[in-house]
N, C-alpha and C. Protein backbone atom coordinates (compact mmCIF):
# COMPACT_ATOMS: atom_id res chain seq x y z
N UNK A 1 -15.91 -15.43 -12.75
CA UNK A 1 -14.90 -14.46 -12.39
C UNK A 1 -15.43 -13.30 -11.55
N UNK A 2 -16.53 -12.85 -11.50
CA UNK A 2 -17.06 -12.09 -10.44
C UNK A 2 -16.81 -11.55 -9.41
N UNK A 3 -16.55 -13.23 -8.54
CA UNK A 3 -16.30 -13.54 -7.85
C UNK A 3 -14.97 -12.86 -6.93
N UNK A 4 -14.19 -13.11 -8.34
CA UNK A 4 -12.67 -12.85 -7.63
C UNK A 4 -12.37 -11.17 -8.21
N UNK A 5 -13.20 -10.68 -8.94
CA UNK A 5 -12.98 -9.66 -8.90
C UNK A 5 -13.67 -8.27 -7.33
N UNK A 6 -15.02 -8.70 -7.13
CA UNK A 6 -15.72 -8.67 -5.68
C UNK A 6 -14.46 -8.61 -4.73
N UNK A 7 -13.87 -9.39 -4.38
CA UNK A 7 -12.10 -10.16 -3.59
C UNK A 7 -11.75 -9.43 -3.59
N UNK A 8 -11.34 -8.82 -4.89
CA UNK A 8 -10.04 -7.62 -5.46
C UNK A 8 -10.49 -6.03 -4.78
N UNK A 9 -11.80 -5.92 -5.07
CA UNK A 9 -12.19 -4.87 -4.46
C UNK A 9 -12.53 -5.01 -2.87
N UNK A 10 -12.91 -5.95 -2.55
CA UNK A 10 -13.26 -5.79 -0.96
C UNK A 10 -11.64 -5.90 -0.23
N UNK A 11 -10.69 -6.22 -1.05
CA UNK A 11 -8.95 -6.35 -0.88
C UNK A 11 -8.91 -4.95 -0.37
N UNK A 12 -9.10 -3.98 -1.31
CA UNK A 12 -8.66 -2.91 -1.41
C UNK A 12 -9.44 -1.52 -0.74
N UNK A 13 -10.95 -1.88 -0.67
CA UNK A 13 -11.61 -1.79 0.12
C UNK A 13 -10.68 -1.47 1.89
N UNK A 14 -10.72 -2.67 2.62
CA UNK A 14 -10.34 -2.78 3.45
C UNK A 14 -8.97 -2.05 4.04
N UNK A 15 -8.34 -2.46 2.81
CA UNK A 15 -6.86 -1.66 3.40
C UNK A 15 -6.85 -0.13 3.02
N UNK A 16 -7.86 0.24 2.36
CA UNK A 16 -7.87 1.94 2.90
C UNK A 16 -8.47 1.97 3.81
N UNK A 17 -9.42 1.57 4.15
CA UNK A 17 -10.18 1.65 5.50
C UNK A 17 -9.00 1.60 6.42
N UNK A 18 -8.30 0.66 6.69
CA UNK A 18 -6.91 0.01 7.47
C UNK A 18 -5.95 1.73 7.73
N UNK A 19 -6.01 1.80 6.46
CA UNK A 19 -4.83 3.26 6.14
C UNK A 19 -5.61 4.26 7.00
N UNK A 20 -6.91 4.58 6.93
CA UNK A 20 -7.31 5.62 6.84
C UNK A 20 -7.17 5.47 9.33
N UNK A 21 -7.79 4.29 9.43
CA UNK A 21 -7.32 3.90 11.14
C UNK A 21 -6.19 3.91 11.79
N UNK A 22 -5.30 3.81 10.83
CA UNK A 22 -3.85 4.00 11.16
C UNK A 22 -3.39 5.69 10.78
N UNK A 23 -3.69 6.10 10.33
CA UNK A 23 -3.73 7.69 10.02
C UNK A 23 -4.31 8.37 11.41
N UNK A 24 -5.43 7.98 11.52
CA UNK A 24 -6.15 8.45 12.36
C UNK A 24 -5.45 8.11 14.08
N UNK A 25 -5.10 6.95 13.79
CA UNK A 25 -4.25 6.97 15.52
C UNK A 25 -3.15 7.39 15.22
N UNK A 26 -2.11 7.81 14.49
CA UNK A 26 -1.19 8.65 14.23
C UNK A 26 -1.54 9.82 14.53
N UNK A 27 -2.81 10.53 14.17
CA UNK A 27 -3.10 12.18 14.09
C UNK A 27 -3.11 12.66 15.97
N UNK A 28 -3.66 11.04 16.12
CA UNK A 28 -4.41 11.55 17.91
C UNK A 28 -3.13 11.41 19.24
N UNK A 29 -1.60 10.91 17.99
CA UNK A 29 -0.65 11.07 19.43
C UNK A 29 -0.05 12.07 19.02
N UNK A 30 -0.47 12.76 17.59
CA UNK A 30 0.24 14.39 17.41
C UNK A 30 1.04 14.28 16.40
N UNK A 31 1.15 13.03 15.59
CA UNK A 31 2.27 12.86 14.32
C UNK A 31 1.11 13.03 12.86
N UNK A 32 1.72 14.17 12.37
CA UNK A 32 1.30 14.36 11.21
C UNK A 32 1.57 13.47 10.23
N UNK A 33 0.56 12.61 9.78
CA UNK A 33 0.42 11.01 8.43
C UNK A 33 1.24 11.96 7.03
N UNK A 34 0.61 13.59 6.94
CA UNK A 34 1.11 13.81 5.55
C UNK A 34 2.15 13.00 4.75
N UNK A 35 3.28 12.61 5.45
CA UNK A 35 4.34 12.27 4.23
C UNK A 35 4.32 10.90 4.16
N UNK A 36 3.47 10.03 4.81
CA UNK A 36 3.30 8.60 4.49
C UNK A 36 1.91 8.35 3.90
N UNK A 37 1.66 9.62 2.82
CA UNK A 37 0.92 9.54 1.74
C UNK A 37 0.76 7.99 0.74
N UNK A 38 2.23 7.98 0.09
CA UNK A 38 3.10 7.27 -0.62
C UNK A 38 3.87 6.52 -0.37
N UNK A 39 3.48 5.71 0.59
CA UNK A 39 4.16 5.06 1.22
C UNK A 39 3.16 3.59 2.08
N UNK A 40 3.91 2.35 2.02
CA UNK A 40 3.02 1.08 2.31
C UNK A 40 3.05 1.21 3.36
N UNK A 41 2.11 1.46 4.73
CA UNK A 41 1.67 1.36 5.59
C UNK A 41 1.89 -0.18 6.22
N UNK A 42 1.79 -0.53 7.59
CA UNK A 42 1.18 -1.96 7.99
C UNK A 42 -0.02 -2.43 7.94
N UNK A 43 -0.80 -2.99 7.67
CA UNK A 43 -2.04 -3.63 8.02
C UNK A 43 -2.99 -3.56 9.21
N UNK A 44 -2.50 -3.17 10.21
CA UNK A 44 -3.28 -3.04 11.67
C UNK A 44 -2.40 -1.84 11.91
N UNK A 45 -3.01 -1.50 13.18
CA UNK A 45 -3.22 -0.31 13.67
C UNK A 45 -2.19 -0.77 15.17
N UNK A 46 -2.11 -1.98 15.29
CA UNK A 46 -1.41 -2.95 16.17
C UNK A 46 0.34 -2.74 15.76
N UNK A 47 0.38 -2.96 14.64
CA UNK A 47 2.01 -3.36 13.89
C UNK A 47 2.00 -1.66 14.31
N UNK A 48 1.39 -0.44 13.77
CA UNK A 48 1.87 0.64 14.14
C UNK A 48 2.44 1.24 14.94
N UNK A 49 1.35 0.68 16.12
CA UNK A 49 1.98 1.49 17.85
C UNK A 49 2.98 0.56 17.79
N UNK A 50 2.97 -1.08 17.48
CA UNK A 50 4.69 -1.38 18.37
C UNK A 50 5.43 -0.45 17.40
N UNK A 51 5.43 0.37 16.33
CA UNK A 51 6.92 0.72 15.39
C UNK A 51 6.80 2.40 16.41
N UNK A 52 6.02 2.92 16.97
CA UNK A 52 5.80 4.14 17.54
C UNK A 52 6.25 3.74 19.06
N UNK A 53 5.85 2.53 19.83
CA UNK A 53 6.28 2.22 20.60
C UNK A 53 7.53 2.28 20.68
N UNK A 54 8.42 1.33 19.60
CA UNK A 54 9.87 0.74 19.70
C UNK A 54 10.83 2.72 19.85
N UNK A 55 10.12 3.05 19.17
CA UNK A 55 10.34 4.74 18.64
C UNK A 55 10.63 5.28 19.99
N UNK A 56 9.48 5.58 20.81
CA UNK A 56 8.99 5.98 21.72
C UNK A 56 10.48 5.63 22.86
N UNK A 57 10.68 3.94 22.69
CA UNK A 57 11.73 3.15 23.47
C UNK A 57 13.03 3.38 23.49
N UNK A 58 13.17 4.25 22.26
CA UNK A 58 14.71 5.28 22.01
C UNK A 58 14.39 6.58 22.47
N UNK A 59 13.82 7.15 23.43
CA UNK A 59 13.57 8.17 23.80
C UNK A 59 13.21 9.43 22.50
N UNK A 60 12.96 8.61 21.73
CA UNK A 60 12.54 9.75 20.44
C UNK A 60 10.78 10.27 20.43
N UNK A 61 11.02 11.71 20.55
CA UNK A 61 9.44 12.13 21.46
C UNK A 61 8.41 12.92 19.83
N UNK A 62 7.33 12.84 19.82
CA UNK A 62 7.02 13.28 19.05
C UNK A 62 7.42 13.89 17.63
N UNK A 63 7.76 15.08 18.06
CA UNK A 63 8.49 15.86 17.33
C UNK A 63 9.78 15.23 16.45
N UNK A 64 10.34 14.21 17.17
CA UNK A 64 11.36 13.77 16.60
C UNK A 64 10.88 13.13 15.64
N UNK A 65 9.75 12.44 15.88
CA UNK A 65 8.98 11.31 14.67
C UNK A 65 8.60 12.18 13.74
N UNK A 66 7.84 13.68 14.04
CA UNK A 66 7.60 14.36 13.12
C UNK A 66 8.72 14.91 12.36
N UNK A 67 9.75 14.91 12.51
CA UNK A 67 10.78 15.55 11.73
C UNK A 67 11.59 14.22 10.61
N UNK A 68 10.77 13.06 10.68
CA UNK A 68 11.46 11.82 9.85
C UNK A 68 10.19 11.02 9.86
N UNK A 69 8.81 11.16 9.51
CA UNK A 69 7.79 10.45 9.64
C UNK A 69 8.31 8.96 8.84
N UNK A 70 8.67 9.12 8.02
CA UNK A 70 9.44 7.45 7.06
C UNK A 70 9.59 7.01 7.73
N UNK A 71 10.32 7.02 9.07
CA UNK A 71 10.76 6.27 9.76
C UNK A 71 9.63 4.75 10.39
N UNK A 72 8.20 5.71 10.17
CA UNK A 72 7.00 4.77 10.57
C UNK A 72 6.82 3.60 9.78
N UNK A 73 7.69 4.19 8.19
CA UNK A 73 7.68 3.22 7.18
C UNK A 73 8.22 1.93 6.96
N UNK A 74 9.51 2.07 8.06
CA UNK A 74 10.75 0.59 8.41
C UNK A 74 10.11 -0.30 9.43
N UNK A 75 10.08 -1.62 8.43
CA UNK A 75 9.35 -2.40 9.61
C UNK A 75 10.34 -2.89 10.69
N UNK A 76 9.84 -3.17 11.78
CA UNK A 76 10.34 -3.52 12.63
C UNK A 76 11.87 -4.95 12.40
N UNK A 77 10.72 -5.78 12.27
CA UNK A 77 11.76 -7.02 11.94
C UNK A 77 12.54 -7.18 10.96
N UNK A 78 12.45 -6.53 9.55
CA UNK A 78 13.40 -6.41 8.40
C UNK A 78 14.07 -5.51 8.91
N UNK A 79 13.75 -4.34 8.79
CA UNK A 79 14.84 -3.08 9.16
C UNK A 79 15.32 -2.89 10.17
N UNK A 80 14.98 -2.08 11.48
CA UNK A 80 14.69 -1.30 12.54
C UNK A 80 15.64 -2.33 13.45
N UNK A 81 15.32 -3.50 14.05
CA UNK A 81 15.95 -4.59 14.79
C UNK A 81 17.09 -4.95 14.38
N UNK A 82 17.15 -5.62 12.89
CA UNK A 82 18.71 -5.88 12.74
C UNK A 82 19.69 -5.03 12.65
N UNK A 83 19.25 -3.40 12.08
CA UNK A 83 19.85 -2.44 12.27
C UNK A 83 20.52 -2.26 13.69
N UNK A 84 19.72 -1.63 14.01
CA UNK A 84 20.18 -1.55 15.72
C UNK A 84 20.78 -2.47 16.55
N UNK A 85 20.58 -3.79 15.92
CA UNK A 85 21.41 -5.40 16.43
C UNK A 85 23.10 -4.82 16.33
N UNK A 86 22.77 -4.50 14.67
CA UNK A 86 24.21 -4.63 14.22
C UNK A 86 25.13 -2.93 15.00
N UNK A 87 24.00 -2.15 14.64
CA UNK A 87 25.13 -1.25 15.90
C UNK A 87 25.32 -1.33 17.06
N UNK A 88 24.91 -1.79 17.70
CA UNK A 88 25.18 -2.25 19.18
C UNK A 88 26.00 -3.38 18.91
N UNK A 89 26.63 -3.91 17.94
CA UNK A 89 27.68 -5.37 18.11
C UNK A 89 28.68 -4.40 17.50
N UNK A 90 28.54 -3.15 16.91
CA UNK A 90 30.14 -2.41 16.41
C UNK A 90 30.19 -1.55 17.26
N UNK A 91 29.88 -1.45 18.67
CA UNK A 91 29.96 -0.57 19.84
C UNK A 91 29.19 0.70 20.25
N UNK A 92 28.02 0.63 19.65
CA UNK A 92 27.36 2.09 20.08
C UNK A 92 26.01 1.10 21.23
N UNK A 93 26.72 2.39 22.44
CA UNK A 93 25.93 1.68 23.20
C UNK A 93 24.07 1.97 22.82
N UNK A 94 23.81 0.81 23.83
CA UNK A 94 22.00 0.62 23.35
C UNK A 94 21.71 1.98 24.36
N UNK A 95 22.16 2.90 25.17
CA UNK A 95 21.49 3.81 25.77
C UNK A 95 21.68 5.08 24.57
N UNK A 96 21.77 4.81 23.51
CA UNK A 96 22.63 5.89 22.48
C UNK A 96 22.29 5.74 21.62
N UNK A 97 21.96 4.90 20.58
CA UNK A 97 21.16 4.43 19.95
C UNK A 97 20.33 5.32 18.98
N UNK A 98 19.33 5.90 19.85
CA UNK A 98 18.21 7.20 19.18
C UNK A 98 19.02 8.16 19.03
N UNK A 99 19.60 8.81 19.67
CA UNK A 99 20.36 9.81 19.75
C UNK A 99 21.33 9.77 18.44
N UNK A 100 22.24 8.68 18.06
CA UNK A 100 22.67 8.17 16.65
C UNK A 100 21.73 7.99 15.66
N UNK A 101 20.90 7.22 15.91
CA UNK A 101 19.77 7.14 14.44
C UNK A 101 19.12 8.63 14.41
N UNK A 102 19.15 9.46 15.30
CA UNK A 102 18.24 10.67 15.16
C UNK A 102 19.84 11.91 14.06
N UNK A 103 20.71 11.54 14.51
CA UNK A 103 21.91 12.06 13.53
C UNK A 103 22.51 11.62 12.31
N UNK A 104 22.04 10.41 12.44
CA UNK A 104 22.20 9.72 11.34
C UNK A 104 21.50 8.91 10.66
N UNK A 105 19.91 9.29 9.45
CA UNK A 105 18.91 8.53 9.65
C UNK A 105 19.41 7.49 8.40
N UNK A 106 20.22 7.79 7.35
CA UNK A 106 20.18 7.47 6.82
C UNK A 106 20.89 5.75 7.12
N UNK A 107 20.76 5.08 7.75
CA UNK A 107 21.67 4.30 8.82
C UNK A 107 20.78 3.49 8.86
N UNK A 108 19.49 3.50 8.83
CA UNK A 108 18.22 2.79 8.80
C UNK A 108 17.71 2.09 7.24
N UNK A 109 19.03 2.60 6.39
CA UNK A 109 18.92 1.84 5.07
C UNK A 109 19.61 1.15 5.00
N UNK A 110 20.62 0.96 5.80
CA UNK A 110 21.52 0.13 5.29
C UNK A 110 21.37 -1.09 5.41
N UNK A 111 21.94 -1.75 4.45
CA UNK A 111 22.07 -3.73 4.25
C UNK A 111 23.12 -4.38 4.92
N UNK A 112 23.08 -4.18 6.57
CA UNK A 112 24.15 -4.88 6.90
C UNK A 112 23.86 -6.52 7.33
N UNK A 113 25.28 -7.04 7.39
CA UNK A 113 25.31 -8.32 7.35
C UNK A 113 25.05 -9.22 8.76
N UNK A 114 23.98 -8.48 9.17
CA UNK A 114 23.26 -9.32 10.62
C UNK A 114 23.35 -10.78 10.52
């Protein structure tokens, strides 16, 4: 059993290391990590920038990320995409988009029927 306990720790090991790289390229485009303390991160530092990217792609600028950091927390393909699928098929145009999710964040929880 050693073995798999060694595993367990080099598991865990790694993904703070992971946290602590993804923190760190968060700090260097100006978004304060504080409130994704408590919160499951992605695995690479890769999955991050596209969710900062996609961010970025709604014209939402820094500051905006800093004022809803959670938002770093919705992954792309569960949340973030079908969300935005489904408002753009009940008429909010895709140039509008950020501008709506930035008024309405709570919109990014919802379970709709994509």
């Amino acid at each position: 059993m050693p073995s798999v306990t060694w595993g367990v720790v080099q598991g865990k090991k790694e993904k703070l290391v992971n946290r602590v790289k993804i923190c760190d390229y968060l700090k260097s485009l100006g978004i304060i990590p504080d409130e994704l303390e408590n919160l499951e991160l992605p695995s690479t530092i890769e999955v991050m920038e596209e969710r900062v990217m996609f961010l970025r792609s709604l014209d939402w600028t820094i500051d905006d990320i800093n004022e809803y950091p959670l938002m770093l927390g919705c992954s792309m393909r569960k949340n973030m995409i079908p969300v935005f699928s489904y408002l753009e098929k009940i008429g909010i145009a895709k140039s509008k988009l950020g501008e709506f999710v930035k008024k309405y964040l709570q919109v990014l929880h919802a379970k709709c029927g994509c």
